[in-house]
C-alpha atoms as a PDB file:
ATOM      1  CA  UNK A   1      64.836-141.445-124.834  1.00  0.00           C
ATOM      2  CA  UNK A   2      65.208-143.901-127.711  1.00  0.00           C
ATOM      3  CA  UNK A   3      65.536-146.714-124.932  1.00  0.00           C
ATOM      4  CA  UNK A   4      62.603-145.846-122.985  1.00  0.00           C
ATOM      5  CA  UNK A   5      65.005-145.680-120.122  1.00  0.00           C
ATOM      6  CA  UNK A   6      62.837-142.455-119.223  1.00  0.00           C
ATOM      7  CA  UNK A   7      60.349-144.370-118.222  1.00  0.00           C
ATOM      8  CA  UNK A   8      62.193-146.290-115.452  1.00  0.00           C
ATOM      9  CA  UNK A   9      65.189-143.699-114.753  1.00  0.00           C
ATOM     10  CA  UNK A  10      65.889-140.235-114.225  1.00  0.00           C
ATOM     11  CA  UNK A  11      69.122-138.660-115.640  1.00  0.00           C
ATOM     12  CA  UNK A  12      70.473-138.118-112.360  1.00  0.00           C
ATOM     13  CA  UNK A  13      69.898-141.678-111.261  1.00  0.00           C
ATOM     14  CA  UNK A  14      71.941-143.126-114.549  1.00  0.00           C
ATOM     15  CA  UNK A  15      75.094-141.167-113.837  1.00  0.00           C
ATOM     16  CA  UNK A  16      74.950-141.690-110.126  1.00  0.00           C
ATOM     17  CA  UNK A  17      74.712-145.596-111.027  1.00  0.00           C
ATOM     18  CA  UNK A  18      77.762-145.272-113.223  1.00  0.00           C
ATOM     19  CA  UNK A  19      79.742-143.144-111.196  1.00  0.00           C
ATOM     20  CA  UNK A  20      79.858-146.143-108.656  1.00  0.00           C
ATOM     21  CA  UNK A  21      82.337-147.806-111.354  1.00  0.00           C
ATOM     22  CA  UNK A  22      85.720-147.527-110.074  1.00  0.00           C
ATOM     23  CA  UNK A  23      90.078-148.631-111.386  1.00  0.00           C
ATOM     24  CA  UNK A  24      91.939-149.938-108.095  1.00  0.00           C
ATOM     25  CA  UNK A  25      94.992-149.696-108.773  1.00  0.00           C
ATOM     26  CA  UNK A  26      97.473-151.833-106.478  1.00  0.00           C
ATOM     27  CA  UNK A  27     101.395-150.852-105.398  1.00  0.00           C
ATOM     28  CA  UNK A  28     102.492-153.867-107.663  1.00  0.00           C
ATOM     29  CA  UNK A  29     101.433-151.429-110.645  1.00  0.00           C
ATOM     30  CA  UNK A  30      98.414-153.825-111.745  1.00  0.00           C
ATOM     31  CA  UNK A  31      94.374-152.064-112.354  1.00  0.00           C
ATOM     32  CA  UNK A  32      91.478-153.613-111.268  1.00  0.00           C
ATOM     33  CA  UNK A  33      87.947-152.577-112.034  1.00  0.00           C
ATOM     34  CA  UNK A  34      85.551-152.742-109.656  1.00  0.00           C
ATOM     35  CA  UNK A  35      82.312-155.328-110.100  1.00  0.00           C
ATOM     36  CA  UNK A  36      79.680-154.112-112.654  1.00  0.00           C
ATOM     37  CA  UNK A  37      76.093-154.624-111.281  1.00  0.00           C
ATOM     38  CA  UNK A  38      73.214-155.914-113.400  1.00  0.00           C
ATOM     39  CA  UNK A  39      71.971-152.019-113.591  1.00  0.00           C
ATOM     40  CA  UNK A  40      75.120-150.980-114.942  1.00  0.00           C
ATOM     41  CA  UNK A  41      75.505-153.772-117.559  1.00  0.00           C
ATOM     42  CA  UNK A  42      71.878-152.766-118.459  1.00  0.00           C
ATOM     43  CA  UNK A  43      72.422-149.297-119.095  1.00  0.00           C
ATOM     44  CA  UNK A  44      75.936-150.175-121.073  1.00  0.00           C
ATOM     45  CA  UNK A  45      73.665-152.505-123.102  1.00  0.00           C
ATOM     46  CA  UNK A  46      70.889-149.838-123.742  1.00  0.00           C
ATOM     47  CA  UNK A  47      73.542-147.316-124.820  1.00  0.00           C
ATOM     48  CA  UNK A  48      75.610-149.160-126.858  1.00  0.00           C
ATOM     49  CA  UNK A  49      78.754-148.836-125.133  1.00  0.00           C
ATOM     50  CA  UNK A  50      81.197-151.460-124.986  1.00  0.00           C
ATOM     51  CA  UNK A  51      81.344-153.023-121.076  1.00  0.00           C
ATOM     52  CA  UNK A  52      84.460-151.694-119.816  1.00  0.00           C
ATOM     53  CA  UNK A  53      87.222-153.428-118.952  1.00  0.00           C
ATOM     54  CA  UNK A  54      90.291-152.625-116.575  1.00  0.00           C
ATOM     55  CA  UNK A  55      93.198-151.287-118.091  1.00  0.00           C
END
């Protein structure tokens, strides 16, 4: 609400953006995370949360 994001996007349409995020994880034991769109980065941004990073 502080963000205005209310304006643009519902609640159901943040978390359904990041629920798209996704860890691969290969057989070799390594973690990739899957590509964060502009939207995603965005909302990161507007909450204040660190852009995450694979493990």
């Amino acid at each position: 609400k502080e963000q205005d994001l209310y304006k643009s996007y519902t609640l159901s349409e943040v978390i359904y953006e990041l629920k798209k995020l996704r860890v691969v994880t290969l057989n070799s034991g390594k973690s990739y995370l899957t590509e964060i769109s502009k939207k995603q980065r965005m909302l990161f941004e507007k909450f204040g949360v660190p852009i995450p990073v694979a493990p």
